[in-house]
Protein backbone atom coordinates (compact mmCIF):
# COMPACT_ATOMS: atom_id res chain seq x y z
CA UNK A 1 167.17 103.54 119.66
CA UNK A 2 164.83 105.80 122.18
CA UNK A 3 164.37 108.44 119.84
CA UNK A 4 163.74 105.51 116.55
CA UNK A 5 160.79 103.85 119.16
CA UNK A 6 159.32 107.31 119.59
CA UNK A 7 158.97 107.96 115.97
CA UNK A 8 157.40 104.58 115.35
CA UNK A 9 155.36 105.22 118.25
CA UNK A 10 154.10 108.90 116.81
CA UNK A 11 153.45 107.13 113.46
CA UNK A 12 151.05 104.75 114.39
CA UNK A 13 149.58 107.20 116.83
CA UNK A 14 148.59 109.37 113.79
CA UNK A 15 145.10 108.99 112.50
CA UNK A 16 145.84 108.44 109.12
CA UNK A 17 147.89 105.78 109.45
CA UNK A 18 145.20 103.96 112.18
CA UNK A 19 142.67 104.44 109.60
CA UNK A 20 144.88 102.52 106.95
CA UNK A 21 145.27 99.89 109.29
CA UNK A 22 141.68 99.59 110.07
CA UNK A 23 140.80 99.16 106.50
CA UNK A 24 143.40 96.68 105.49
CA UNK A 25 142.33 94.59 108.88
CA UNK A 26 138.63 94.86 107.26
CA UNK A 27 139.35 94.05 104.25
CA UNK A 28 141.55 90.94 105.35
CA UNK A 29 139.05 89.85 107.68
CA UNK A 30 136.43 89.67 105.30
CA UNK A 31 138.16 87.93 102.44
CA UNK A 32 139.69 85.47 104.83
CA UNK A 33 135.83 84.72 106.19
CA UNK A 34 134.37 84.33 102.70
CA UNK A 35 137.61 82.21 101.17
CA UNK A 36 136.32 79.45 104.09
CA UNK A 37 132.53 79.40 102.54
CA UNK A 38 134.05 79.91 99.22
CA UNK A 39 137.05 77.23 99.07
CA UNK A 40 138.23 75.94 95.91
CA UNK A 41 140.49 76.82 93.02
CA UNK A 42 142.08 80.20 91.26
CA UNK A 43 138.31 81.56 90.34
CA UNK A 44 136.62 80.98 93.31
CA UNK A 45 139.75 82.78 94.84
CA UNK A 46 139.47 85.54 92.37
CA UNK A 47 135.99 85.84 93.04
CA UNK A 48 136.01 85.75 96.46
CA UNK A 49 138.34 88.11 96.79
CA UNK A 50 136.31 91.06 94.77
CA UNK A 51 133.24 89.89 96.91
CA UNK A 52 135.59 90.69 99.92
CA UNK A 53 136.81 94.31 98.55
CA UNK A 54 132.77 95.17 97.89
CA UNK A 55 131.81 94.07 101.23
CA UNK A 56 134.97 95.96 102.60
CA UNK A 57 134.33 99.19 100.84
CA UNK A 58 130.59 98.66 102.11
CA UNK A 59 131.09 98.03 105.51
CA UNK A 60 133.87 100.85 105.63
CA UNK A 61 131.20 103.61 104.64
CA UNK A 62 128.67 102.27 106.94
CA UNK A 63 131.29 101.98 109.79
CA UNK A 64 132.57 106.27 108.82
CA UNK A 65 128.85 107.06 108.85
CA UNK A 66 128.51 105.84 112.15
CA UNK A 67 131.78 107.51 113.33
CA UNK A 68 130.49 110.76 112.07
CA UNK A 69 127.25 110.80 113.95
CA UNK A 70 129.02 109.32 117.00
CA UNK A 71 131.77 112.53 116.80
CA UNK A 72 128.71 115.12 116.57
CA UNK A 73 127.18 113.63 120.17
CA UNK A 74 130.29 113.55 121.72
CA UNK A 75 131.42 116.96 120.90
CA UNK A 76 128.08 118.97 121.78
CA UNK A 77 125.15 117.87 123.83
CA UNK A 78 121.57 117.90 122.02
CA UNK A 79 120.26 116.15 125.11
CA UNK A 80 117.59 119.15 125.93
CA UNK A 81 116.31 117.59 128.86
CA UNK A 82 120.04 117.38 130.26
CA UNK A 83 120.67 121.08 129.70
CA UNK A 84 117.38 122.06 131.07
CA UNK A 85 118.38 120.69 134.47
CA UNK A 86 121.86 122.17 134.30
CA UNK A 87 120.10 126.06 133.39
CA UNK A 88 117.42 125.17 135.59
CA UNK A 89 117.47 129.18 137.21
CA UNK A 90 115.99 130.86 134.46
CA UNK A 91 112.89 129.41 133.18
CA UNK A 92 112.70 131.29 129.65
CA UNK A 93 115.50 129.39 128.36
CA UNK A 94 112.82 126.59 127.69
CA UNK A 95 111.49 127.68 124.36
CA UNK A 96 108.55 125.28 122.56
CA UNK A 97 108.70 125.13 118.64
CA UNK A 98 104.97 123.65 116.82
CA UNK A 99 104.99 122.47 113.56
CA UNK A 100 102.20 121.24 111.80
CA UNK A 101 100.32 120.17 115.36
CA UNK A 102 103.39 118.79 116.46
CA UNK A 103 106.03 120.48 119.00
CA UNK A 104 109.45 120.04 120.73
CA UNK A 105 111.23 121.68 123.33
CA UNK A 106 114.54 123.81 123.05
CA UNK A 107 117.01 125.35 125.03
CA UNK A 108 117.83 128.82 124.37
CA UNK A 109 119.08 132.08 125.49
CA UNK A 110 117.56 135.18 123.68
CA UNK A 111 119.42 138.51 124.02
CA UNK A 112 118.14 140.41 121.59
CA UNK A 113 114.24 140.36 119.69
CA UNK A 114 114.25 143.39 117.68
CA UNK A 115 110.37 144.54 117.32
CA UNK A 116 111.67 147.88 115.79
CA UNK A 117 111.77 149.79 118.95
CA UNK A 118 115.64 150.79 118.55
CA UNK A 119 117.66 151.72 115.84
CA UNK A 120 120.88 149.21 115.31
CA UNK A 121 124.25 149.73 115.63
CA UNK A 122 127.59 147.99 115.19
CA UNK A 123 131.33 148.67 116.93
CA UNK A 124 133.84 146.48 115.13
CA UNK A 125 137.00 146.07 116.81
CA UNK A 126 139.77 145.08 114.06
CA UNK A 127 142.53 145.35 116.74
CA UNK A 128 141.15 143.20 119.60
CA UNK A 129 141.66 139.10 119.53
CA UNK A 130 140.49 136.24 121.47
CA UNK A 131 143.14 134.66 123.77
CA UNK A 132 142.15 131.09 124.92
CA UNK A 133 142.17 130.35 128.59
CA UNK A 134 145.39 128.62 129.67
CA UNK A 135 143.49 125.13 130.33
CA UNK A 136 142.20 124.85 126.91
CA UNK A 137 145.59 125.80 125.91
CA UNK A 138 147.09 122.84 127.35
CA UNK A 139 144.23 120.45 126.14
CA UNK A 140 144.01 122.23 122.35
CA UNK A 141 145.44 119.16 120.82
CA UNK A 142 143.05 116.72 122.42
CA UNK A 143 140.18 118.81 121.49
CA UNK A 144 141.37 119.79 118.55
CA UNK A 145 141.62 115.87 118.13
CA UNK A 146 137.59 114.94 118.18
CA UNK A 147 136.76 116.94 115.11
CA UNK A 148 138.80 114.09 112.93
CA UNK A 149 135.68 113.07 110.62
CA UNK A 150 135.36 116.57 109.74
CA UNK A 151 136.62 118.99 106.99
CA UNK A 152 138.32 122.09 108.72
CA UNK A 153 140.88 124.96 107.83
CA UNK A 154 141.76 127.84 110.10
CA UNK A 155 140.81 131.01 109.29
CA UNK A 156 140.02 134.20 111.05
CA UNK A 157 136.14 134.84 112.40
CA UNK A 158 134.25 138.01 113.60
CA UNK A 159 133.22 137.35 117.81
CA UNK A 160 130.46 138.99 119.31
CA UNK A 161 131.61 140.52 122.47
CA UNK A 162 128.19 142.04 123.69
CA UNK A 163 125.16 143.71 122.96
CA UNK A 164 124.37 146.49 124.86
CA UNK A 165 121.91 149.82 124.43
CA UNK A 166 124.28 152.52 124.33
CA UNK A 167 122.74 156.44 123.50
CA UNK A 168 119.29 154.70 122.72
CA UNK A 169 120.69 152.49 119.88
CA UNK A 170 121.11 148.05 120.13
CA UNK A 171 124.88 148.23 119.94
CA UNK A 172 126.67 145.20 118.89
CA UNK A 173 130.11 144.95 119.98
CA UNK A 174 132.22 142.82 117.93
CA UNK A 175 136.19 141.52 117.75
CA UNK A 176 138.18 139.04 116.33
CA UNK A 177 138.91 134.90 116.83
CA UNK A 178 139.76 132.24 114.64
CA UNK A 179 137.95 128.59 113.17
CA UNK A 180 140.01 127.01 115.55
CA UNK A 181 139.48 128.27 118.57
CA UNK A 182 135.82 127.70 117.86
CA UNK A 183 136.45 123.82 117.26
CA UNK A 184 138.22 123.60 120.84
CA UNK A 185 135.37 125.80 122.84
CA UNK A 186 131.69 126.64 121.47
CA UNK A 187 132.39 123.30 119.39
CA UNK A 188 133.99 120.64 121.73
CA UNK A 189 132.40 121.65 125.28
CA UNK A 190 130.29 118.43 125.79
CA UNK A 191 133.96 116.41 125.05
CA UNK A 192 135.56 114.40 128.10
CA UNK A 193 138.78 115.29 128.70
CA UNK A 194 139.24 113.05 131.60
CA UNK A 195 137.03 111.47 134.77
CA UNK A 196 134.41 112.14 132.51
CA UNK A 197 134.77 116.10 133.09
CA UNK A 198 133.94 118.51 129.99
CA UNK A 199 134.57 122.07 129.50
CA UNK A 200 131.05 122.60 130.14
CA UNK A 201 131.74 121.87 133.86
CA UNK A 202 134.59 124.29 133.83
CA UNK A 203 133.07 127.60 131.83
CA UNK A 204 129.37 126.94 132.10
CA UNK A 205 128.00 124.89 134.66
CA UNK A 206 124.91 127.03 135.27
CA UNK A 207 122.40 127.13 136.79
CA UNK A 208 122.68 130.37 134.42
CA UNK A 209 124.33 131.17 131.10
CA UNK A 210 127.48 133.18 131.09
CA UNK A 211 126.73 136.51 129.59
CA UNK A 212 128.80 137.26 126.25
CA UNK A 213 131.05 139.40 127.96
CA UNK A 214 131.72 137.17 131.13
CA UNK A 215 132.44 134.34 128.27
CA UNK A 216 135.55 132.26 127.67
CA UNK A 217 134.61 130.74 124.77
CA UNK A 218 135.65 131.63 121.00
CA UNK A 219 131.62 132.72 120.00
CA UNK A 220 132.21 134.01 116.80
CA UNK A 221 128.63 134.95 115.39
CA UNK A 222 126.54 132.13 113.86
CA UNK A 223 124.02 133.27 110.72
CA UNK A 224 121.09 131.61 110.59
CA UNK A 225 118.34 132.70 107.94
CA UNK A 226 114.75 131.05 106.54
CA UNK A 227 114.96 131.88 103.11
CA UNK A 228 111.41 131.28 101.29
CA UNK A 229 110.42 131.44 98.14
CA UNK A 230 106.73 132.71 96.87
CA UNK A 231 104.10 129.68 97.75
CA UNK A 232 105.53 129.42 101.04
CA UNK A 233 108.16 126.91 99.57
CA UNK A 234 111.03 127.10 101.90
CA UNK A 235 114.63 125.91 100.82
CA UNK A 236 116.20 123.61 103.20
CA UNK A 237 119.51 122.38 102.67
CA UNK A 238 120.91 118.89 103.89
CA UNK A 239 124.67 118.80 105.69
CA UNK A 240 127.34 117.01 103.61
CA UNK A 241 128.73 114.05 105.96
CA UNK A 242 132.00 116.25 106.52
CA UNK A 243 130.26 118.46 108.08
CA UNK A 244 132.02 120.33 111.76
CA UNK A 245 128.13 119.70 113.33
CA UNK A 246 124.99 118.12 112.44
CA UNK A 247 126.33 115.69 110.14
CA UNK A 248 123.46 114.77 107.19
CA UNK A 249 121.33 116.90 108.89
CA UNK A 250 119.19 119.58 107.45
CA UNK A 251 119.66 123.64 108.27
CA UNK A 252 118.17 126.85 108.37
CA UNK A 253 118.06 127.94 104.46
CA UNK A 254 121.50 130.03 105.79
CA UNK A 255 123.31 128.18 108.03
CA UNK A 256 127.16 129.68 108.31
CA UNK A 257 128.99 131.85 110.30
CA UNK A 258 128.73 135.82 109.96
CA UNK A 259 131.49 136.07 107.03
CA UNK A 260 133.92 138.93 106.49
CA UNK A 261 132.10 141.63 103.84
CA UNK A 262 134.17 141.53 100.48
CA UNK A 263 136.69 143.88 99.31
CA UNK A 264 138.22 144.90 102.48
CA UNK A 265 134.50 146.45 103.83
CA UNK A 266 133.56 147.75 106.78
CA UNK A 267 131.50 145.52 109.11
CA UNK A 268 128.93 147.63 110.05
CA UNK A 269 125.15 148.02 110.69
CA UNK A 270 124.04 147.57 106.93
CA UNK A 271 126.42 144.69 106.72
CA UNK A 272 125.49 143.02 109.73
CA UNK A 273 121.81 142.79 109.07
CA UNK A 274 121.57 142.78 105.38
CA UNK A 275 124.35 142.76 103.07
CA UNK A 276 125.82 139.58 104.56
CA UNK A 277 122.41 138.34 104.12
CA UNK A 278 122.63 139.01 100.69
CA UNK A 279 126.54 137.34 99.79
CA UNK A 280 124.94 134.35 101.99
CA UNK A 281 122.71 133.59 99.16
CA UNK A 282 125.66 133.05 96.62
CA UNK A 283 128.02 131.42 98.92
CA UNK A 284 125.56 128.97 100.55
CA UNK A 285 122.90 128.96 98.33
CA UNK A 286 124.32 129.10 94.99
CA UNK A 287 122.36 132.55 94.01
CA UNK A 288 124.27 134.44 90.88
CA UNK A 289 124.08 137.66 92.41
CA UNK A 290 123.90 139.00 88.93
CA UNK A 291 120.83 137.25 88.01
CA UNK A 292 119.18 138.15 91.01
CA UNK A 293 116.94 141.32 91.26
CA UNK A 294 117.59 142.61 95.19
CA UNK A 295 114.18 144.62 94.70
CA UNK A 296 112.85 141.30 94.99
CA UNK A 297 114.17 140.22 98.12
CA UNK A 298 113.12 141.18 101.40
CA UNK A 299 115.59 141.00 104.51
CA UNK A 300 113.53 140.81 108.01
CA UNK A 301 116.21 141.00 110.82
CA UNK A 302 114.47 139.01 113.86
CA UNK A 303 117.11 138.70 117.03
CA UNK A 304 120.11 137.21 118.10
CA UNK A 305 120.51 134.90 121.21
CA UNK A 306 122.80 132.27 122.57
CA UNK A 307 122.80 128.81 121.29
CA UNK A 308 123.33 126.87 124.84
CA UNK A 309 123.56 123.60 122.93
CA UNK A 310 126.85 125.37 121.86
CA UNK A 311 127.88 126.70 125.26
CA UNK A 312 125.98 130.24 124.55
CA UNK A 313 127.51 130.65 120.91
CA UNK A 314 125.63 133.95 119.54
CA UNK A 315 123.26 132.79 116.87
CA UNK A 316 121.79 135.91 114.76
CA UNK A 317 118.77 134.97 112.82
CA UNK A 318 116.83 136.31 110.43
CA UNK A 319 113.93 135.63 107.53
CA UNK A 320 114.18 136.19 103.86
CA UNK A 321 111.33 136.22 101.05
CA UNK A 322 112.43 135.65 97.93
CA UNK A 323 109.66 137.00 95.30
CA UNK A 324 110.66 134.03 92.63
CA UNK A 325 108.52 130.88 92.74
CA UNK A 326 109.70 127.66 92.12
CA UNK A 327 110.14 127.37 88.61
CA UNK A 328 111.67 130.55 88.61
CA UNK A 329 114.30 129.69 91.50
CA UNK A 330 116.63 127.19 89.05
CA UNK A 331 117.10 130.31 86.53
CA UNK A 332 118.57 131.98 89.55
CA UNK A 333 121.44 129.29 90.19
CA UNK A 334 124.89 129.95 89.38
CA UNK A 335 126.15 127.54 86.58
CA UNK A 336 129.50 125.72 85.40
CA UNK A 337 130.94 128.87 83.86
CA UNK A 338 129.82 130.44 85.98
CA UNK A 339 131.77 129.25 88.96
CA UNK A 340 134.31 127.69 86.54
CA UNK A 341 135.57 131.79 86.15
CA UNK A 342 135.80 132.43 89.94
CA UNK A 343 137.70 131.08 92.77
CA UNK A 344 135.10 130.24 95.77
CA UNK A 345 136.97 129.00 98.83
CA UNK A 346 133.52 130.11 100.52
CA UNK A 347 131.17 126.49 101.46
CA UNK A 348 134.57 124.46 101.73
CA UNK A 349 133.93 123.71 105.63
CA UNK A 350 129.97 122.72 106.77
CA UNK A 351 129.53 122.04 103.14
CA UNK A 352 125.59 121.48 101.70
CA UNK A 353 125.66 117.88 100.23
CA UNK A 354 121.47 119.32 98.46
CA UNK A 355 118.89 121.71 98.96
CA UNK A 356 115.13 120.90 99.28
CA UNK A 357 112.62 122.95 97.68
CA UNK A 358 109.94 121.68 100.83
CA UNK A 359 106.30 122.79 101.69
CA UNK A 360 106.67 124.74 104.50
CA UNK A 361 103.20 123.65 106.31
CA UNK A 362 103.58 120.26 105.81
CA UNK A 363 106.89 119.90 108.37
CA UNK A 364 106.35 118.34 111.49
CA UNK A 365 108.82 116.41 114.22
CA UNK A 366 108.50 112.37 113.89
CA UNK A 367 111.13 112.19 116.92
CA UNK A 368 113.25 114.33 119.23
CA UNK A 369 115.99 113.94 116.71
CA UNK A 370 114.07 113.77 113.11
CA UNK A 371 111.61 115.68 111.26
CA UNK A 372 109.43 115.32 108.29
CA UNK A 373 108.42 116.86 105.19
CA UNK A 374 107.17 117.35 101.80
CA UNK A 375 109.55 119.06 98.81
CA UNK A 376 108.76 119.49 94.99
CA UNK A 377 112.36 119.58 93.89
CA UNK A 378 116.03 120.10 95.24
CA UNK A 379 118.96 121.09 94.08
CA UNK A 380 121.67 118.88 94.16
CA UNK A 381 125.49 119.44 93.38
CA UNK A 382 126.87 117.75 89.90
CA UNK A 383 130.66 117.80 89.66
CA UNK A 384 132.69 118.65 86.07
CA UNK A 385 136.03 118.58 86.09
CA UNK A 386 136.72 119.29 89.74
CA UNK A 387 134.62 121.80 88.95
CA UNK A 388 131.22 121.67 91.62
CA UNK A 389 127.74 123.26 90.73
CA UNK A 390 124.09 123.11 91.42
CA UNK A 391 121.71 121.75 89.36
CA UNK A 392 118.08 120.83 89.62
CA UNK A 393 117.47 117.38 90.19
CA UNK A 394 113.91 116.82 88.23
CA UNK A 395 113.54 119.28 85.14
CA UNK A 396 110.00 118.66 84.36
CA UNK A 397 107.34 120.74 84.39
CA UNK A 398 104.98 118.57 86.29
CA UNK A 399 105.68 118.60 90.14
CA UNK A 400 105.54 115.78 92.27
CA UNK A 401 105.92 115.94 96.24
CA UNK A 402 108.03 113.79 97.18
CA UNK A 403 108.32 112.82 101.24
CA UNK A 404 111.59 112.82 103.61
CA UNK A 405 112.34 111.92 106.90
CA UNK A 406 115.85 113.28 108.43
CA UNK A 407 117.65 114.80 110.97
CA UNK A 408 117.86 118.25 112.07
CA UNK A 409 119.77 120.76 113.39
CA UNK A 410 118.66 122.43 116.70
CA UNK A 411 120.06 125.75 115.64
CA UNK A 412 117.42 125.54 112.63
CA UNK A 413 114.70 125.31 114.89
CA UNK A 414 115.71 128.29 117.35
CA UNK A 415 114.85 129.92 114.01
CA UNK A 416 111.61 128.71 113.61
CA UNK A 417 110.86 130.03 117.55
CA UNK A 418 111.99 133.64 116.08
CA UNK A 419 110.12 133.08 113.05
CA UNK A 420 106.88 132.23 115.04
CA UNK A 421 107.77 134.69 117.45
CA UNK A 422 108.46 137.81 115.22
């Protein structure tokens, strides 16, 4: 009998089977309410209840929305202000970001602003893994736990253990870690575990940032790239609402992690700062490689630094200029066959849901939270027998701004400060 209640107990514990619940109770709730203001024979019934199912399905989106952007704040901490009080010793972690006369502050640790003065260098460390500290061991599940309203699959990730000058070269020293232990560290440190205590409090409680090498977190190296196009258009994608972070917000042009080179390649110095670059425009962008001329793109390198926000996750960012204008950029994008003729697990976790083609000057912050902007076109993503691509969304030759207002990501405006600060 003990071990029957503990089954039953585990099987409405388990988030799938809450969610059902929730629905059906929904979806009862609301037929039941309009069946009183609705009383009367077999068609009214009938009617009412498909009235009730719309609402349902309705209310049930709005209601996941809401989840989603409620999970983002209560994993990580965008509250600036907060964070600036915590690292309160060093006063260059405040960084200011302008945008068309209007400006923000940000929190952010710079390690590295490369101004040319030393040659690069990368030591890659195949053998060496990340162990997780024993408390986050014996919380992984509840951590693990927050992330529910986003897609996620485990796979292994390249950490950035230091940078250091070694024999007059920027060494970067890098090892090995997994998705996982990202989404219970770098990605769940603002969480409360209990009496309101996060892992924040435990690993980095200021008033400085841990340096990489002191760090107990997962910090597998975050890409993050402006990619423009000629007429200082600048792409910007916008966050599917699945996303691990930043939910329906929009990104740098390149917003991933640093992914493993193809074939079996060496991670090394041309890989690091331009060849991954370069597969980042087909796997997040949508770029046939083949169609793409690389004499025509330009790969500017411009630091790496510590996202705080993300409990000092190393952020390496960079600027790209694309010599294609805008009605060139849609011959560029990869099409059904395309696709259809490879397998592309790449994109299936922080997923783009579209990509603006904006007006780079006319951006400026409405809010703490939101910015604004003009775009003459964006790509969205058409789906053909399971099969996903991009597509352009307005064909014609005449352009049209159109105007946005949305969320952002503060990551994508650390790159802006490198950008501006280049």
């Amino acid at each position: 009998m003990k071990k029957q209640i503990i089954k039953l107990y585990y099987f409405f514990k388990s988030e799938r089977v809450a969610k059902y619940l929730f629905e059906i109770s929904i979806y009862v709730a609301i037929t039941i309410a309009i069946s009183f203001v609705m009383p009367g024979d077999l068609f009214s019934t009938t009617i009412s209840t498909m009235i009730g199912f719309v609402l349902s399905a309705f209310l049930l989106r709005i209601i996941k929305l809401l989840f989603g952007f409620l999970e983002d704040k209560i994993k990580v901490s965008g509250d600036t202000k907060e964070l600036l009080s915590i690292y309160h010793a060093d006063k260059s972690y405040k960084k200011t970001v302008i945008l068309n006369g209007t400006q923000r502050d940000f929190i952010y640790h710079e390690v590295y602003m490369n101004k040319g003065e030393y040659e690069l260098d990368v030591i890659d460390d195949e053998n060496k893994h990340f162990e997780l500290d024993d408390l986050i061991v014996n919380c992984f599940l509840d951590l693990y736990s927050i992330h529910g309203r986003s897609t996620k699959n485990n796979e292994d990730t390249i950490r950035l253990d230091s940078v250091r000058l070694c024999n007059g070269k920027m060494t970067f020293f890098t090892s090995r870690s997994n998705f996982f232990n990202h989404l219970v560290t770098n990605r769940a440190i603002d969480y409360k575990l209990m009496d309101n205590l996060r892992l924040r409090d435990v690993y980095e409680y200021g008033p400085y940032l841990k340096p990489l090498e002191n760090s107990k977190f997962s910090n597998h190296i975050g890409i993050n790239a402006l990619v423009f196009l000629k007429g200082n258009i600048l792409l910007i994608p916008k966050r599917k609402g699945d996303s691990t972070i930043s939910k329906l917000c929009v990104t740098s042009s390149i917003a991933t992690r640093l992914q493993f080179p193809k074939n079996g390649g060496k991670i090394d110095r041309d890989f690091m700062f331009h060849q991954n670059i370069i597969d980042s425009l087909e796997t997040r962008l949508k770029i046939d490689l083949n169609k793409l001329d690389e004499s025509r793109v330009s790969v500017d390198f411009l630091g790496v630094g510590q996202n705080i926000y993300e409990g000092g996750k190393p952020q390496a960012y960079f600027a790209v200029q694309l010599d294609y204008d805008s009605s060139e950029y849609p011959l560029l994008l990869e099409d059904y066959e395309t696709i259809k003729m490879k397998s592309q697990k790449e994109g299936t976790i922080d997923r783009d849901g579209r990509i603006y083609l904006a007006c780079f000057d006319s951006m400026k912050f409405i809010s703490n939270e939101w910015i604004e902007f003009e775009y003459v076109n964006e790509v969205i993503y058409k789906q053909e027998k399971k099969i996903v691509y991009p597509k352009m969304k307005n064909t014609g030759k005449k352009i049209k701004k159109r105007k946005i207002q949305t969320g952002y990501e503060k990551s994508y405006m650390i790159n802006f400060w490198h950008y501006f600060n280049k």
